[in-house]
N, C-alpha and C. Protein backbone atom coordinates (compact mmCIF):
# COMPACT_ATOMS: atom_id res chain seq x y z
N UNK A 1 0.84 -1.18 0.00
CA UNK A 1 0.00 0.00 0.00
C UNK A 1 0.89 1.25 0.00
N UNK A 2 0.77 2.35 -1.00
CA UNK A 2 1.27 3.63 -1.09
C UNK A 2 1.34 4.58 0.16
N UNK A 3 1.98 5.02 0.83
CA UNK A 3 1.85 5.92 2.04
C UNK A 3 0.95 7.10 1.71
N UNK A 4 0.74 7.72 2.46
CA UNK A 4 -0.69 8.87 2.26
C UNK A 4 0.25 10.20 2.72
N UNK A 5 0.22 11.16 2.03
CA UNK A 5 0.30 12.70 1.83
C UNK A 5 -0.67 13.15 2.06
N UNK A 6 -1.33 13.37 3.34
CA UNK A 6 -2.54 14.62 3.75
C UNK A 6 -1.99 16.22 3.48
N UNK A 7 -2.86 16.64 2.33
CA UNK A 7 -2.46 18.10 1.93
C UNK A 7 -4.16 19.18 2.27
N UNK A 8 -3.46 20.24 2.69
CA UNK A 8 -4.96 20.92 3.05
C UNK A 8 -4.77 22.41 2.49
N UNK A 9 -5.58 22.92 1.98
CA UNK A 9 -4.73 24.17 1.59
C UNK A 9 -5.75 25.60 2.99
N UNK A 10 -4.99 26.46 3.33
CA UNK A 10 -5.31 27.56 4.41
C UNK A 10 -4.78 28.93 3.84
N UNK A 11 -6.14 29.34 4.36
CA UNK A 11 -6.05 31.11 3.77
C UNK A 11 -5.30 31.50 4.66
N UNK A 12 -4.78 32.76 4.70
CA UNK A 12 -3.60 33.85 5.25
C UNK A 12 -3.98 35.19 4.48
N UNK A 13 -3.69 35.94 5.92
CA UNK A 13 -3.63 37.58 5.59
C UNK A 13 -2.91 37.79 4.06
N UNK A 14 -2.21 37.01 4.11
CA UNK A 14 -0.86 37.05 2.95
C UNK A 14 -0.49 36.14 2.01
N UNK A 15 -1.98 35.14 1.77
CA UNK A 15 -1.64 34.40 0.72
C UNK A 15 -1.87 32.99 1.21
N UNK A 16 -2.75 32.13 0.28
CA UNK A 16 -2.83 30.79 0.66
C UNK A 16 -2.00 29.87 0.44
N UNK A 17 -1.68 29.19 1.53
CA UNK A 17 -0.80 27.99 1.88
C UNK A 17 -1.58 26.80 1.35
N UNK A 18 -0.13 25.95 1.62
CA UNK A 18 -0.71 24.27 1.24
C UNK A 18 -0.03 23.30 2.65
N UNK A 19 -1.06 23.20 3.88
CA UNK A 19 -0.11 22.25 4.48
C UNK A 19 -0.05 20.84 4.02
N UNK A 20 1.20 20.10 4.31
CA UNK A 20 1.17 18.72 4.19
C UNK A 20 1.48 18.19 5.47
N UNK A 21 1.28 16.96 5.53
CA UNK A 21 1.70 15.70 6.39
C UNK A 21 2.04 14.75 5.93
N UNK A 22 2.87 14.10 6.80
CA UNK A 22 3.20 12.40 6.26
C UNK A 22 2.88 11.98 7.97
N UNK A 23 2.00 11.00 7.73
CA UNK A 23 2.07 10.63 9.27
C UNK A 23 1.74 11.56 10.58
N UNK A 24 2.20 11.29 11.17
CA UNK A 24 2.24 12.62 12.43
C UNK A 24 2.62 13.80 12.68
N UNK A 25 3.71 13.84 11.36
CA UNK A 25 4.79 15.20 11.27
C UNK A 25 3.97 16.02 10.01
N UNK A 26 4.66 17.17 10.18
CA UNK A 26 4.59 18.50 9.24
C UNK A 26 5.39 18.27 8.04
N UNK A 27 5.07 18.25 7.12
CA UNK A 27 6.56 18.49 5.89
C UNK A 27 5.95 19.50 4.85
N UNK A 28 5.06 20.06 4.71
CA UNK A 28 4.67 21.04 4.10
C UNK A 28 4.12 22.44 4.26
N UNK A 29 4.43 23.61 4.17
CA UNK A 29 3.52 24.89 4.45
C UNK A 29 4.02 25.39 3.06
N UNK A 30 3.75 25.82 1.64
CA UNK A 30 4.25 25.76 0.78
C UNK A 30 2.94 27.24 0.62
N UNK A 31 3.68 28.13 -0.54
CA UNK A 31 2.86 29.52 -0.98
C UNK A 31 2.27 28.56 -2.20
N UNK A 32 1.25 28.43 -2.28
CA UNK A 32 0.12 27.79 -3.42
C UNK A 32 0.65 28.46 -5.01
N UNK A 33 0.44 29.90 -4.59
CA UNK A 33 0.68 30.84 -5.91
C UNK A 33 2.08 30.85 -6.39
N UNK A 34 2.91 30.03 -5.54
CA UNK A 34 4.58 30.10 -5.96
C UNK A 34 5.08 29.88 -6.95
N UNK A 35 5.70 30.39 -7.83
CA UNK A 35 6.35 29.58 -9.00
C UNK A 35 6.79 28.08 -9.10
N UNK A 36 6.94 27.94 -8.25
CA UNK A 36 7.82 26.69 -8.13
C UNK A 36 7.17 25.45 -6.95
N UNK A 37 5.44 25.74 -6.38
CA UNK A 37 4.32 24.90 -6.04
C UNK A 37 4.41 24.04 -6.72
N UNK A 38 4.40 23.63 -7.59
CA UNK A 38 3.93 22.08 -8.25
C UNK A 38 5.76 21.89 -8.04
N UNK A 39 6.40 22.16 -8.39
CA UNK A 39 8.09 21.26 -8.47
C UNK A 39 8.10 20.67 -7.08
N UNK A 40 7.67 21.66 -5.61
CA UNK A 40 7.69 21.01 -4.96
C UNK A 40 6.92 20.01 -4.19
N UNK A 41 5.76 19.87 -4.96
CA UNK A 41 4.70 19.16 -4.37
C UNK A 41 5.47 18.09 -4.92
N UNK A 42 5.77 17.94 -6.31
CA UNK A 42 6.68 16.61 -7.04
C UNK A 42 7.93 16.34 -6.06
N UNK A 43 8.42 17.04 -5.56
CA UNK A 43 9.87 16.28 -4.92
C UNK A 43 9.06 16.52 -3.43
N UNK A 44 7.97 16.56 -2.76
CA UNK A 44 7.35 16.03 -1.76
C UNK A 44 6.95 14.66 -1.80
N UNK A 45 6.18 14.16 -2.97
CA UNK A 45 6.24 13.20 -3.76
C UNK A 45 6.62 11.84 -3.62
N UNK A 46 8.02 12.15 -4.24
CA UNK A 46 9.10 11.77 -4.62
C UNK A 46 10.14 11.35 -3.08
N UNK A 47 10.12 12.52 -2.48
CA UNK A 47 11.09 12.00 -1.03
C UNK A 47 9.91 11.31 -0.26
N UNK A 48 8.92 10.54 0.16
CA UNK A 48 7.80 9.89 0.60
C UNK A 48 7.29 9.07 -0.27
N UNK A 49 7.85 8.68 -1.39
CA UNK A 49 7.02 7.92 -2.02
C UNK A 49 5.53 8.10 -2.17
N UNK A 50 4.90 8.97 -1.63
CA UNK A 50 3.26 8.63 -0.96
C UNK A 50 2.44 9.20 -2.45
N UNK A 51 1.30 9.05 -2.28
CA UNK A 51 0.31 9.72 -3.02
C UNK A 51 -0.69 10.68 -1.89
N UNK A 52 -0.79 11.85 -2.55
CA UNK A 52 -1.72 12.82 -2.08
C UNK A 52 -3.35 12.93 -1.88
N UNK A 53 -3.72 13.17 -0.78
CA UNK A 53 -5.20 12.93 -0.92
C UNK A 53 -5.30 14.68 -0.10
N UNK A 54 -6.68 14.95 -0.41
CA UNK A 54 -6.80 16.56 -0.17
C UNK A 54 -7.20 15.99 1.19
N UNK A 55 -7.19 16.46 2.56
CA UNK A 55 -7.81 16.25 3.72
C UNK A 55 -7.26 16.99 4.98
N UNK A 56 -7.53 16.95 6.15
CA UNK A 56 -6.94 17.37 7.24
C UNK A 56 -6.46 15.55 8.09
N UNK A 57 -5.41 16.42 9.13
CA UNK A 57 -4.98 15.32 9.97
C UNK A 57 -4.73 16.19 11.18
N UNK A 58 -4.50 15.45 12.29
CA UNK A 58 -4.31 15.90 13.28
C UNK A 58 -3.05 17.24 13.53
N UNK A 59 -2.20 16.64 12.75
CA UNK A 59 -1.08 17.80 12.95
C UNK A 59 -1.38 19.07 11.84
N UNK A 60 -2.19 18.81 10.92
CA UNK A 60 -2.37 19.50 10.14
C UNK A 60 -3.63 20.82 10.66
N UNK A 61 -4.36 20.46 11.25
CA UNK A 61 -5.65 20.91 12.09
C UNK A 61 -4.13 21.49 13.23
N UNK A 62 -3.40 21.54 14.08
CA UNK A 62 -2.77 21.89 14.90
C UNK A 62 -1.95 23.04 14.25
N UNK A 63 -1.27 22.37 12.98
CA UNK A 63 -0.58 23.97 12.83
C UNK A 63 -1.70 25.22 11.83
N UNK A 64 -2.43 24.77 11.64
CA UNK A 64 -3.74 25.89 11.44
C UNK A 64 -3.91 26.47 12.04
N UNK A 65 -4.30 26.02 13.53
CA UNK A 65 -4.42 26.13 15.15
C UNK A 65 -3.47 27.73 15.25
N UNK A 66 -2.48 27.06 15.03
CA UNK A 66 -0.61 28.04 15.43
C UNK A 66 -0.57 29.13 14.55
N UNK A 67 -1.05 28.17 12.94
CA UNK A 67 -0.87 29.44 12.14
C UNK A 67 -1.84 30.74 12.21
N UNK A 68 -2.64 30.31 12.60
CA UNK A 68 -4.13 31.60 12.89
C UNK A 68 -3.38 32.07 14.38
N UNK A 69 -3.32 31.35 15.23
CA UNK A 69 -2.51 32.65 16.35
C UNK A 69 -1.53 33.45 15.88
N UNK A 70 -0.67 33.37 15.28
CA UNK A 70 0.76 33.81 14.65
C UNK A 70 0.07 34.49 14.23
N UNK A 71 -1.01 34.72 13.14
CA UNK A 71 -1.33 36.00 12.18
C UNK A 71 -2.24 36.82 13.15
N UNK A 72 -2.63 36.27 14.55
CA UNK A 72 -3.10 37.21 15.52
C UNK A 72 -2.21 38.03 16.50
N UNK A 73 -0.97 37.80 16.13
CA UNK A 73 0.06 38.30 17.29
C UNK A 73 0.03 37.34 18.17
N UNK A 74 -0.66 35.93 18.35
CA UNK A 74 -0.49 35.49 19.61
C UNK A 74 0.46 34.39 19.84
N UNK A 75 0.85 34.11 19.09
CA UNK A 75 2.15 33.06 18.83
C UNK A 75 3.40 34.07 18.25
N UNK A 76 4.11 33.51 18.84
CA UNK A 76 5.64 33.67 18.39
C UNK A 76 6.55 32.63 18.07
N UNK A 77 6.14 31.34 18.78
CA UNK A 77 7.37 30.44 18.40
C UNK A 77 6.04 29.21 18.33
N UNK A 78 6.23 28.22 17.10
CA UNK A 78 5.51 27.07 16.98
C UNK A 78 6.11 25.96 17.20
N UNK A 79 5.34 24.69 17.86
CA UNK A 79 5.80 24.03 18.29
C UNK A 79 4.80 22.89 17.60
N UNK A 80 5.49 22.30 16.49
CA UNK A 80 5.00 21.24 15.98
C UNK A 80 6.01 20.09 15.28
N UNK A 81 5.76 19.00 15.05
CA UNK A 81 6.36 17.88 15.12
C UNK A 81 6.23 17.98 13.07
N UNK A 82 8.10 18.17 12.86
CA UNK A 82 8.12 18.62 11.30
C UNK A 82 9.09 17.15 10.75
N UNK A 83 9.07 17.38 9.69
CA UNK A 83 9.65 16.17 9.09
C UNK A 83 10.74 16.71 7.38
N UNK A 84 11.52 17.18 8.05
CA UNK A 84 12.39 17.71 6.81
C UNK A 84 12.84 16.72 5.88
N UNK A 85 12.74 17.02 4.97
CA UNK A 85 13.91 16.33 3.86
C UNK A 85 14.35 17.63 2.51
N UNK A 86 15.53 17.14 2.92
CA UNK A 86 16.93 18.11 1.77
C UNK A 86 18.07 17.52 1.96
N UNK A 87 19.20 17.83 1.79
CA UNK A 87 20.32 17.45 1.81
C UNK A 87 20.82 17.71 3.01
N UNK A 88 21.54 17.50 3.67
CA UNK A 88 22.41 17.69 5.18
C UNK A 88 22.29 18.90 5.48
N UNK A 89 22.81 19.26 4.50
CA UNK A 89 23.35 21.39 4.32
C UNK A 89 21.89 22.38 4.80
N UNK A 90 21.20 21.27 4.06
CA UNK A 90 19.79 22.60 4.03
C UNK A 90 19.50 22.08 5.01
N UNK A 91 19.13 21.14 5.50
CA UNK A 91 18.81 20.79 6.53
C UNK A 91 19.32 21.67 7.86
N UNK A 92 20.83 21.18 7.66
CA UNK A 92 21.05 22.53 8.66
C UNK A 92 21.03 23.91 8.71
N UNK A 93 20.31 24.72 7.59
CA UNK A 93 20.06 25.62 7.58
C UNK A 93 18.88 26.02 8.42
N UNK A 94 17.75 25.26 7.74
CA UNK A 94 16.58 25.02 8.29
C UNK A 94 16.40 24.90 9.60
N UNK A 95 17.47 24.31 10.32
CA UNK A 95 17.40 24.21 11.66
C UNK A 95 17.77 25.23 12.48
N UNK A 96 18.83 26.32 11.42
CA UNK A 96 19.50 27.51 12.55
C UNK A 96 18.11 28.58 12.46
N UNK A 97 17.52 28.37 10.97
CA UNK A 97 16.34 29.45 10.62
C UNK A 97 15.41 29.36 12.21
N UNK A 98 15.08 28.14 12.78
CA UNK A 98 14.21 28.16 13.53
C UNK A 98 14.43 28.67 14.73
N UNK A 99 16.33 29.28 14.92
CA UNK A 99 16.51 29.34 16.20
C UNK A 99 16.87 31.28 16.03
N UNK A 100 16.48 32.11 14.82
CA UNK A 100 16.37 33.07 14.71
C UNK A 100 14.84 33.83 15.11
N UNK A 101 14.79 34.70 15.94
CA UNK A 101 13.85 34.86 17.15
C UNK A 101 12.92 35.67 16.69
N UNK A 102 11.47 35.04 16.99
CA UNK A 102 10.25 36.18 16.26
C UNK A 102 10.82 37.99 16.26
N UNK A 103 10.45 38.41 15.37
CA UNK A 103 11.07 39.86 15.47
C UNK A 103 11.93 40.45 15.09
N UNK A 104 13.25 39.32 14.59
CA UNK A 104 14.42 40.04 14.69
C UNK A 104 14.77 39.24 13.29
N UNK A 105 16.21 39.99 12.46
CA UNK A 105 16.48 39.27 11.26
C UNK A 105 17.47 39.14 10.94
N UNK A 106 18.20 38.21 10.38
CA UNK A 106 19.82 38.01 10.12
C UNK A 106 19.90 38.25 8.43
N UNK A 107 21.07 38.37 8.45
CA UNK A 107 21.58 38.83 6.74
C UNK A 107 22.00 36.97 6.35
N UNK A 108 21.73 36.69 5.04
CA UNK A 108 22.55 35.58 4.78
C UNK A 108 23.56 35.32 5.22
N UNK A 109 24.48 36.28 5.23
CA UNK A 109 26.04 35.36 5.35
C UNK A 109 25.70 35.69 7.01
N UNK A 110 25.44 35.88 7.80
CA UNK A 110 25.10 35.51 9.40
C UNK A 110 24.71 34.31 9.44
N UNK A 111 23.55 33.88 9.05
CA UNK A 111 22.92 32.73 8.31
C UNK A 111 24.22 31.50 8.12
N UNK A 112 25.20 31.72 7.18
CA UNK A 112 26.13 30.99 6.99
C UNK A 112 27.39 30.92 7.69
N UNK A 113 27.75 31.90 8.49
CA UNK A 113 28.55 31.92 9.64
C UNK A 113 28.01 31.00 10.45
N UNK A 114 26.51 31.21 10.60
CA UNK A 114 25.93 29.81 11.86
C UNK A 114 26.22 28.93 11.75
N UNK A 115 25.96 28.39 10.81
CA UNK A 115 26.09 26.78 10.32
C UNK A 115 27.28 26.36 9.55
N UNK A 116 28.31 27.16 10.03
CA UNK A 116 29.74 26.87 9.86
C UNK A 116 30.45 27.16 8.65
N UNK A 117 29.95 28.00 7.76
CA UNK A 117 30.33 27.69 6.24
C UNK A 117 30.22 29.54 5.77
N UNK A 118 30.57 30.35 6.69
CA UNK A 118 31.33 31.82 6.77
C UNK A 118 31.13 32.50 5.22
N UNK A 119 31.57 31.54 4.18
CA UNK A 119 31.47 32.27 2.97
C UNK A 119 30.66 31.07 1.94
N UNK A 120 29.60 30.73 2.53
CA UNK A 120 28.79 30.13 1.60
C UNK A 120 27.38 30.49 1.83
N UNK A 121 27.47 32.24 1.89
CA UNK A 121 26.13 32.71 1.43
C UNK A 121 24.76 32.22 0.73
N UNK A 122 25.60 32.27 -0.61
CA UNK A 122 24.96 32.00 -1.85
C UNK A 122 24.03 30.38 -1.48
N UNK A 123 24.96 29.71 -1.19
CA UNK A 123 24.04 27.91 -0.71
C UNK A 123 23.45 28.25 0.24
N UNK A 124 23.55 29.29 1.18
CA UNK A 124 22.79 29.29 2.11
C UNK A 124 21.36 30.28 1.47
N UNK A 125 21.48 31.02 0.85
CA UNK A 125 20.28 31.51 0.01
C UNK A 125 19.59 30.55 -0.76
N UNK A 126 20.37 29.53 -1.34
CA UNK A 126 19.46 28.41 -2.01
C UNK A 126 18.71 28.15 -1.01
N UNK A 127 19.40 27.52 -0.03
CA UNK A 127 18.76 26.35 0.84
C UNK A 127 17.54 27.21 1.43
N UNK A 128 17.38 28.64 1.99
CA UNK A 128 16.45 29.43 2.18
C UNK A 128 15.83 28.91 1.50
N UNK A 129 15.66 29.39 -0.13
CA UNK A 129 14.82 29.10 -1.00
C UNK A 129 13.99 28.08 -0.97
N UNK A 130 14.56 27.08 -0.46
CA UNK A 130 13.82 25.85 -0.92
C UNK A 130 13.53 25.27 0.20
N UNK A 131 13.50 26.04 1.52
CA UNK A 131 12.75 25.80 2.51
C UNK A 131 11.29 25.32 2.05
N UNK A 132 10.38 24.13 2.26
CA UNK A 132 8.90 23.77 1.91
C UNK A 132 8.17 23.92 3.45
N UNK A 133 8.87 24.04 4.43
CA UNK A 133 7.81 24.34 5.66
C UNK A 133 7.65 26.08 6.28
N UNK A 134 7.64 27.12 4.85
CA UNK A 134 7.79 28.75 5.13
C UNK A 134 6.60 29.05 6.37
N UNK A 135 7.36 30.23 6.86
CA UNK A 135 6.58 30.46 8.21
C UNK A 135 6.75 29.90 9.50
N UNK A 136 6.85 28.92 9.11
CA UNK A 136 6.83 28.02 10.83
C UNK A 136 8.48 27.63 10.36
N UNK A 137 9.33 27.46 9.87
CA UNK A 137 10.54 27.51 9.57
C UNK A 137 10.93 28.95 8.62
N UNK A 138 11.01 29.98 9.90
CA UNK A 138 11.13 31.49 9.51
C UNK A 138 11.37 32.05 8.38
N UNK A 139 12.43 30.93 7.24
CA UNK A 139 12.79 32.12 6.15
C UNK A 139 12.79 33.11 5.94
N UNK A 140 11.22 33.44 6.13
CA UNK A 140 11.21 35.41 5.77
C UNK A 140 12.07 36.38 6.59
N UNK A 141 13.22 35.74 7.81
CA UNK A 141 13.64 36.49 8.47
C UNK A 141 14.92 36.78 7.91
N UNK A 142 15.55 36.06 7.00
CA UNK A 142 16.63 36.58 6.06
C UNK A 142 16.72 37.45 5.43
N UNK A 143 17.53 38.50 5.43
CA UNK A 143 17.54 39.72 4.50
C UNK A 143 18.97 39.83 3.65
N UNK A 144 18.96 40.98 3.00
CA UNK A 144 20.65 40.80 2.50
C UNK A 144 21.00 42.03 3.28
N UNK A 145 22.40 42.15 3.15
CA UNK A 145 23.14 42.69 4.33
C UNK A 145 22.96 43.74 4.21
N UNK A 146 22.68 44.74 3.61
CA UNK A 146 22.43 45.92 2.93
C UNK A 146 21.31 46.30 3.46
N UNK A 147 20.38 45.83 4.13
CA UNK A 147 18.82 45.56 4.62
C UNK A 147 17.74 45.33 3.46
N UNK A 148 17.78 44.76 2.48
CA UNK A 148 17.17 44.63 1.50
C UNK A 148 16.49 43.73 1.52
N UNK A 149 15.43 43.51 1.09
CA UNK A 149 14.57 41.67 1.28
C UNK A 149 15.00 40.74 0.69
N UNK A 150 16.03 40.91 -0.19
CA UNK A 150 16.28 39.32 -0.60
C UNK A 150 15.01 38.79 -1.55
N UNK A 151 14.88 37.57 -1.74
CA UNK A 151 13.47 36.98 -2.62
C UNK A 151 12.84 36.29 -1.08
N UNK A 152 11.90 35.40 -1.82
CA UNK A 152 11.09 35.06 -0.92
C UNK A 152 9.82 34.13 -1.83
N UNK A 153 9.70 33.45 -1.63
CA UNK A 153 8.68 32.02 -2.13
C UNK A 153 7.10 32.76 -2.63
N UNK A 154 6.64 33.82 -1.20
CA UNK A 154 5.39 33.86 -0.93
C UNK A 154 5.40 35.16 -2.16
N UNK A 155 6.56 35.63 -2.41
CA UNK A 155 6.27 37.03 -2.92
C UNK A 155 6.96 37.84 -1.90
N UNK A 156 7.62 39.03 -2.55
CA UNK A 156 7.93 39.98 -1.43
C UNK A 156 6.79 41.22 -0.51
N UNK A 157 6.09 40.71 -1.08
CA UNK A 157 4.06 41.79 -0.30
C UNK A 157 4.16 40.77 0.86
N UNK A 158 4.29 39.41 0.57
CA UNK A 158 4.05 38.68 1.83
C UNK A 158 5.11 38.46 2.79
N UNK A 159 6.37 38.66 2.32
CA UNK A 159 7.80 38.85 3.40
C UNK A 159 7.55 40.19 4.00
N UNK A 160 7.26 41.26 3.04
CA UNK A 160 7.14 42.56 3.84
C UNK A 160 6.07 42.22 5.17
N UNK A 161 4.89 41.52 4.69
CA UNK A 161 3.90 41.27 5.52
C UNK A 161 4.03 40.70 6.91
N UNK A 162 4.55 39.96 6.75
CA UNK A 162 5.20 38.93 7.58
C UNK A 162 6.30 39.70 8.65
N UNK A 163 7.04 40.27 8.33
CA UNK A 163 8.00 40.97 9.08
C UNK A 163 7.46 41.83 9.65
N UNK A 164 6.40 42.59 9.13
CA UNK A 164 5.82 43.96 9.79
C UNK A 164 4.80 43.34 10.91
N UNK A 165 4.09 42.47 10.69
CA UNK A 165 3.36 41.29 11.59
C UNK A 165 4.59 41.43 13.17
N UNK A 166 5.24 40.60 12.77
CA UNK A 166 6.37 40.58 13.93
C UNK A 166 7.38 41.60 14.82
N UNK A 167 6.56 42.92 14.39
CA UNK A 167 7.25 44.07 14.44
C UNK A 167 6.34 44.82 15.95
């Protein structure tokens, strides 16, 4: 039997999301309207083997829960059970993103000083990029050093959004 991909899609001040699940964990909060939504629904896919069915699940109903406080001011830090897949690198990106603090924002190469690799900006901007759990794995808190926004998945209306939210 094929494993199951529970995908649900949720409105936002700033644009509708797509959560996923595999199981008990999170592996999806993805911008619907993104360029690059379907590539990653395919390499969601693809790293799970599973097939997709539209529905809610328990963790999925929970970070709805988180994500509607967060767009109320009432969350700052989420606490849900995620399930990454990328390569080592992004992975550890992904992991320093989460320990950058509602409110506040690092430049890429800060970003890449964290996670040990001082002058590998640029991979560390990929790996931003291709963050698939945005929001609840901060991304939007990266800027370029200059204070500039950088790109951003959701659109830059919804990074601006997002930051001013946390402000």
């Amino acid at each position: 039997m094929t494993p199951s991909l529970s995908l649900y899609p949720l409105s936002t001040p700033c644009g509708q999301l797509v959560l996923g699940a595999f199981g008990d964990e999170l592996c999806f909060c993805d911008w619907a309207e993104s360029r690059h939504h379907a590539r990653n629904l395919q390499r969601l896919r693809q790293a799970f083997g599973a097939q997709e069915e539209i529905g809610l699940s328990p963790v999925i109903e929970e970070a709805g829960r988180q994500l509607k406080a967060y767009f109320n001011r009432q969350l700052s830090t989420f606490d849900l059970p995620l399930r990454l897949f990328g390569t080592p690198f992004q992975e550890s990106v992904w992991r320093e993103l989460t320990r950058v603090p509602y409110g506040k924002t690092i430049s890429y190469g800060e970003l890449a000083t964290r996670v040990g690799h001082p002058t590998a900006y640029r991979a560390v901007a990929n790996a931003n990029g291709a963050n698939r759990i945005s929001i609840i794995i901060p991304c939007h808190r990266v800027i370029e050093r200059g204070g500039g926004l950088g790109g951003y998945a959701g659109g830059l209306p919804a990074k601006r959004f997002l930051l001013q939210l946390e402000r």
